[in-house]
Protein backbone atom coordinates (compact mmCIF):
# COMPACT_ATOMS: atom_id res chain seq x y z
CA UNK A 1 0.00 0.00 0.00
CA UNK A 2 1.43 3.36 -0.92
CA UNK A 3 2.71 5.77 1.84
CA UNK A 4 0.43 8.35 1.19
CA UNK A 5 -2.83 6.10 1.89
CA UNK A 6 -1.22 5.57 5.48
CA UNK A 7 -0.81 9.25 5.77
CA UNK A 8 -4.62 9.49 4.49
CA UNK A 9 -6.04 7.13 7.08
CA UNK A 10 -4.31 8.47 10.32
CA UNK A 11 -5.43 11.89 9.10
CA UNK A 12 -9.04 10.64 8.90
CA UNK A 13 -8.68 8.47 11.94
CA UNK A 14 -7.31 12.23 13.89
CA UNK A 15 -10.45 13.83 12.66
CA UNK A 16 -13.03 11.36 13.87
CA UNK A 17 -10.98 11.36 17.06
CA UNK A 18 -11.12 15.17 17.99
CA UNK A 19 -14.43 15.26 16.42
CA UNK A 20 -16.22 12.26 19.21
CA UNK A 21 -14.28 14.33 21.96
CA UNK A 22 -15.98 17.75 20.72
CA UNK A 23 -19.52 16.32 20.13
CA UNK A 24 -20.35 16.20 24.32
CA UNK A 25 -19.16 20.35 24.82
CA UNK A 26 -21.03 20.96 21.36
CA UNK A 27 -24.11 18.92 22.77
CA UNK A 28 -24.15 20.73 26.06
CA UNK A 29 -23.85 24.46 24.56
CA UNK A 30 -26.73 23.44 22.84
CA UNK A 31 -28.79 22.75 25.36
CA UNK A 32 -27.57 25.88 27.18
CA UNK A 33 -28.28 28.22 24.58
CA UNK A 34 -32.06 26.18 24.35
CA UNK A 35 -32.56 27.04 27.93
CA UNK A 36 -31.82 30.54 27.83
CA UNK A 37 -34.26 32.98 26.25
CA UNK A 38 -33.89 34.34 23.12
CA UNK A 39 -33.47 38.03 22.70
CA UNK A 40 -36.32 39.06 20.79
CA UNK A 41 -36.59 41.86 17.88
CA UNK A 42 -37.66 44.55 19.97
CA UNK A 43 -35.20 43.91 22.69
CA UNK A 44 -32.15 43.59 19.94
CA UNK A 45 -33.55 46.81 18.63
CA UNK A 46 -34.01 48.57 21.87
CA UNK A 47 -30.49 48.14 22.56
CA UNK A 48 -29.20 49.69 19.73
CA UNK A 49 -31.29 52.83 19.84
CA UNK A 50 -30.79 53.14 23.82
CA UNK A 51 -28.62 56.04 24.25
CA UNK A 52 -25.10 54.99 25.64
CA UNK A 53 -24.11 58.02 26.81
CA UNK A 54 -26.83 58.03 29.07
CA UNK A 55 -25.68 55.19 31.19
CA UNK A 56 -21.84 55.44 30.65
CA UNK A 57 -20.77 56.93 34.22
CA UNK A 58 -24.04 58.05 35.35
CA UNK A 59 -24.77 57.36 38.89
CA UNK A 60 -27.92 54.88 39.37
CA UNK A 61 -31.01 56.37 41.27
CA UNK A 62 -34.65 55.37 41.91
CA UNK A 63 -36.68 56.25 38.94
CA UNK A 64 -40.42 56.61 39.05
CA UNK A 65 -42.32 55.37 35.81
CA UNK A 66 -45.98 55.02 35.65
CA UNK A 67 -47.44 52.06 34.07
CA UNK A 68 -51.09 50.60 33.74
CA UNK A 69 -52.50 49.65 37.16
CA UNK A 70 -54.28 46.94 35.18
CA UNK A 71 -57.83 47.95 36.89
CA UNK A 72 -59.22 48.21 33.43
CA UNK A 73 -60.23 52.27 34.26
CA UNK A 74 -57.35 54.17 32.70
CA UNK A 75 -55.85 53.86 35.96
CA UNK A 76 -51.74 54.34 36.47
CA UNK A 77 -49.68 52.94 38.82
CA UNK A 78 -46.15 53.88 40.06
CA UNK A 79 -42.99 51.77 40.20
CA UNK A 80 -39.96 52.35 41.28
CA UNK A 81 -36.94 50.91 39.50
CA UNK A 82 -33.18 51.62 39.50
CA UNK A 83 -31.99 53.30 36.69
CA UNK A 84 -28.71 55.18 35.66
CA UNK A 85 -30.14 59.26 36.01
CA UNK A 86 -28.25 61.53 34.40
CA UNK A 87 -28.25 65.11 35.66
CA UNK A 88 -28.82 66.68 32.29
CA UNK A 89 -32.60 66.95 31.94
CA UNK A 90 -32.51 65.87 28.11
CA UNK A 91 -30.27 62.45 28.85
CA UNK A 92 -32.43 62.01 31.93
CA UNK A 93 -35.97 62.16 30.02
CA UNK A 94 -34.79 60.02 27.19
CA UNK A 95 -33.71 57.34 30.03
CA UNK A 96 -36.58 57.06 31.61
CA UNK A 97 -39.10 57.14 28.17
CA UNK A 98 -36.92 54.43 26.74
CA UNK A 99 -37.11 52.18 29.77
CA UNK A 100 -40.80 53.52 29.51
CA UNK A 101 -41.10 52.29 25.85
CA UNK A 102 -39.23 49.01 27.37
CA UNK A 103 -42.54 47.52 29.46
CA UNK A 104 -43.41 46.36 33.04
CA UNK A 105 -42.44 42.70 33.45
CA UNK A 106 -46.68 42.07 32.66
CA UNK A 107 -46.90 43.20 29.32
CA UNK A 108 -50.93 43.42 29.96
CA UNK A 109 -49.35 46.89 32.14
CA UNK A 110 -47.97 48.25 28.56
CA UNK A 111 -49.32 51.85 28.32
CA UNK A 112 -46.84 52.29 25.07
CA UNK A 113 -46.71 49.80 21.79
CA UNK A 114 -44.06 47.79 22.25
CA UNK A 115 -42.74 48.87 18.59
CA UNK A 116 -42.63 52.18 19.32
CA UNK A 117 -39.43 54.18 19.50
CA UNK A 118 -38.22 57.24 20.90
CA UNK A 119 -36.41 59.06 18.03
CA UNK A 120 -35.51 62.10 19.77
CA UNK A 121 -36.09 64.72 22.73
CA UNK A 122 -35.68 68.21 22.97
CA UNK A 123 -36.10 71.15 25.70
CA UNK A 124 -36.82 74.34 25.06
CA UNK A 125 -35.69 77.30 27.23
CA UNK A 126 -39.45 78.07 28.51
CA UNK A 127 -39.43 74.25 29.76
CA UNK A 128 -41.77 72.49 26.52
CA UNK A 129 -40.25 68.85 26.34
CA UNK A 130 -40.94 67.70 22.62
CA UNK A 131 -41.07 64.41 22.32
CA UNK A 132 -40.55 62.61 18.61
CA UNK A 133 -41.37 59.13 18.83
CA UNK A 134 -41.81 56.72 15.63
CA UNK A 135 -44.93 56.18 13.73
CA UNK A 136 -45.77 52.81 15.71
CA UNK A 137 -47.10 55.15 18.65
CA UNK A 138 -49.61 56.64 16.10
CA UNK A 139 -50.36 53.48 14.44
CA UNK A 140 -50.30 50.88 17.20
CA UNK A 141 -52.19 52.45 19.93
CA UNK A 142 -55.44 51.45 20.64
CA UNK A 143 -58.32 53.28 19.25
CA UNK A 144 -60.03 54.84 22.33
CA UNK A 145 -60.14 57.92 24.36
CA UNK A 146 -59.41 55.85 27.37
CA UNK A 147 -56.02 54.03 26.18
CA UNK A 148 -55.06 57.26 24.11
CA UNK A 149 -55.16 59.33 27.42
CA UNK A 150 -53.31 56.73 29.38
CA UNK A 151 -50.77 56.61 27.15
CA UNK A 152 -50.26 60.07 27.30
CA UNK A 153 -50.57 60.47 30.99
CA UNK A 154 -47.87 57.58 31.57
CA UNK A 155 -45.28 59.78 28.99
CA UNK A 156 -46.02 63.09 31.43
CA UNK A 157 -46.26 61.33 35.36
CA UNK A 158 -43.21 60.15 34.10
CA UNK A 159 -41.43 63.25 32.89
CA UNK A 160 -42.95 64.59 35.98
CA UNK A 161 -41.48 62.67 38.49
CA UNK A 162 -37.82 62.07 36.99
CA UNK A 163 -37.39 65.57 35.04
CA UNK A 164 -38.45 68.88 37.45
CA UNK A 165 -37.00 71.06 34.28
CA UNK A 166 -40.10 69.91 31.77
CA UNK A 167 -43.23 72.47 32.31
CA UNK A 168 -45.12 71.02 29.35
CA UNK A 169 -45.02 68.39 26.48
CA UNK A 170 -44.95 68.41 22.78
CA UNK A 171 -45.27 65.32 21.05
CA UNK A 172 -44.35 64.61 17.47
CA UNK A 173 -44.70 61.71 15.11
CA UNK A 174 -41.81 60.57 13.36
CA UNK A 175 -40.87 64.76 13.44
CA UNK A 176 -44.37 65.89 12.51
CA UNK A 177 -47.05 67.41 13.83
CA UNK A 178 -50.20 64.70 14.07
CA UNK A 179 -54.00 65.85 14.62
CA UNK A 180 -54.21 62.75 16.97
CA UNK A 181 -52.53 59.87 18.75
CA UNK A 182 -55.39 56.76 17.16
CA UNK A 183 -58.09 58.72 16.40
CA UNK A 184 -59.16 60.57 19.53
CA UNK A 185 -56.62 62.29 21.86
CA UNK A 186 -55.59 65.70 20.24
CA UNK A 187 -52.09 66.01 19.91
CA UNK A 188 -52.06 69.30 18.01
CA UNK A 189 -51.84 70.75 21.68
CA UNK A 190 -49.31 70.29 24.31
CA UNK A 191 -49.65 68.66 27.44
CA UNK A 192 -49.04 69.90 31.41
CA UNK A 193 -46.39 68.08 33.07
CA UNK A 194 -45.40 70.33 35.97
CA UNK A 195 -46.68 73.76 36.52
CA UNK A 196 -44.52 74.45 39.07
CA UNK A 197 -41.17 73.46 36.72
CA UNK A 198 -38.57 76.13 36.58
CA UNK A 199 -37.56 77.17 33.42
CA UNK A 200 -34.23 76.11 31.71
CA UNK A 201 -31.81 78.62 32.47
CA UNK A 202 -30.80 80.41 29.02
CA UNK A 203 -27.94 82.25 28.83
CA UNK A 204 -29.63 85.33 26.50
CA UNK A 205 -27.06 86.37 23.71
CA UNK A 206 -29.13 88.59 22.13
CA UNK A 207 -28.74 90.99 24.76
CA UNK A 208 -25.39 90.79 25.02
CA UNK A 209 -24.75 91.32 21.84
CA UNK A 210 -27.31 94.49 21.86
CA UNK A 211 -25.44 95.62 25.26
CA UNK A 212 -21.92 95.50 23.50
CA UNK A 213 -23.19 97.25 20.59
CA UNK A 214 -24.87 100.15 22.29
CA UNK A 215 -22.80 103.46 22.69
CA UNK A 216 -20.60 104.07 25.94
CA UNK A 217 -23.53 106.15 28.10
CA UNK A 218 -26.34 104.29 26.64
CA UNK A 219 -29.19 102.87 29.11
CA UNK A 220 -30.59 99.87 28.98
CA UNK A 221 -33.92 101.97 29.54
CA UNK A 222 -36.26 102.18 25.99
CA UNK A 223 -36.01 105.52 24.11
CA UNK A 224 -38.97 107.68 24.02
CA UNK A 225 -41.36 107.86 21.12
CA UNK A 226 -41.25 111.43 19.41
CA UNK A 227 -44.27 112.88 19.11
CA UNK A 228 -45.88 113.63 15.82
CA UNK A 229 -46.02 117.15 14.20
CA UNK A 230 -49.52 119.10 15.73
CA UNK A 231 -50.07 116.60 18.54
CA UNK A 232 -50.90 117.82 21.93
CA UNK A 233 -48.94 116.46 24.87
CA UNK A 234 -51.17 115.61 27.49
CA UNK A 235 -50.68 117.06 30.56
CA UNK A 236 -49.30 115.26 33.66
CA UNK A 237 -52.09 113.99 36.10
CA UNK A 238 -52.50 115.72 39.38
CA UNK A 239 -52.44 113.59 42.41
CA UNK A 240 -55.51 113.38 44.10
CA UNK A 241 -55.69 114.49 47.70
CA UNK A 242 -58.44 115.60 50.12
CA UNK A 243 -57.33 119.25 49.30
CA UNK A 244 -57.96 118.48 45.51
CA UNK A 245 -60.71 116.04 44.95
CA UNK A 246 -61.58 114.84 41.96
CA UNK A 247 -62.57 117.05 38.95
CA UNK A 248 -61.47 120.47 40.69
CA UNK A 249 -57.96 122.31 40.31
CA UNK A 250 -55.86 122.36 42.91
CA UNK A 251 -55.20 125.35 44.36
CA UNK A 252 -51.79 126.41 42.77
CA UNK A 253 -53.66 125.69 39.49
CA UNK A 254 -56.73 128.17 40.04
CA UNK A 255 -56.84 131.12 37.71
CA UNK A 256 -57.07 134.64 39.15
């Protein structure tokens, strides 16, 4: 028999050899990866749009999100969960509305579609949150008053509790303006979160730039309207005393 059908048959016997001492680890990461659950699309896709650099760093705190109560009445209820909070009210709101988004443990408690995403959030100096979710929020609510209000309401108990900053809400589909969430609940309007909210502090360049323009000696007082040609200035009003009542002259003012 030539050489190279020796060589042949120890390489196959080799093979079959590492390949029966593989098959038992191959057979029980199997049935390890059988027993643990599998990620689903919306979880795979939450974790790619979840904001990183709201978690890298950020110290964890006890968040307050509002979910269905599950009484069947529109009814919230609060739970408290640990979440990374970040101190900058626009990282901090889009936390908590993803892990909002996310679900309670019961998914009967959803108050959001679970294919809904937040796309963006911004803040604007007076306090109005704006809030631009996908199109699934529009299209994957249920129809009804009822679960188009609680939907809302969980979004702004939320921002309420977690985000002081946010006075009011704006919500936008997919960057647009919608005349309602399914039908029913207006969303041309915005929404109180906290009437109390202090506004975001603004730094106001306009006015600096209007203060560095004016003229060394100017005030920051409003110049005085001139008066057109043939107008009569009216005359300054006379304090009213018990020694000038009402609709006579004082007495400096008498004539002779």
């Amino acid at each position: 028999m030539p050489r190279w059908r020796w060589w042949l048959i120890g390489m196959l016997v080799l093979a079959v050899a590492i390949a029966a001492g593989y098959f038992p680890v191959l057979k029980r990461n199997l049935r390890l990866s059988a027993q643990a659950p599998a990620k689903s699309e919306e979880q795979v896709r939450r974790e790619l749009t979840q904001p990183a650099a709201a978690n890298a760093g950020e110290p964890v705190g006890k968040a307050k999100l509002f979910w269905s109560s599950g009484a069947r009445d529109g009814s919230l209820m609060a739970v408290t969960v640990d979440l990374p909070l970040p101190r900058d009210p626009v990282l901090r709101a889009k936390q908590v509305l993803n892990t909002l988004l996310a679900g309670p443990v019961d998914a009967e408690l959803r108050t959001l579609p679970p294919d809904a995403v937040l796309l963006a959030f911004y803040l604007l100096p007076d306090g109005t949150g704006v809030a631009d979710f996908s199109e699934a929020l529009a299209t994957a609510t249920p129809s009804g008053i009822e679960s188009e209000e609680m939907a809302v309401d969980s979004i702004t108990k939320t921002l309420e509790a977690n985000v002081p900053q946010i006075r009011w809400l704006k919500i936008l589909v997919h960057g647009q303006e919608v005349d309602t969430l399914a039908g029913h609940l207006d969303l041309t309007r915005t929404f109180l979160v906290n009437a109390r909210a202090a506004a975001v502090p603004v730094r106001p360049a306009a006015a600096d730039n209007s203060a560095k323009a004016a003229p060394s000696g100017a005030t920051g007082s409003a110049p005085a309207k001139p008066v057109a040609a043939g107008t009569k200035k009216s005359a300054p009003a006379q304090k009213l005393t018990p020694a000038n009542p009402p609709g006579k002259l004082a007495p400096t003012e008498r004539k002779p």
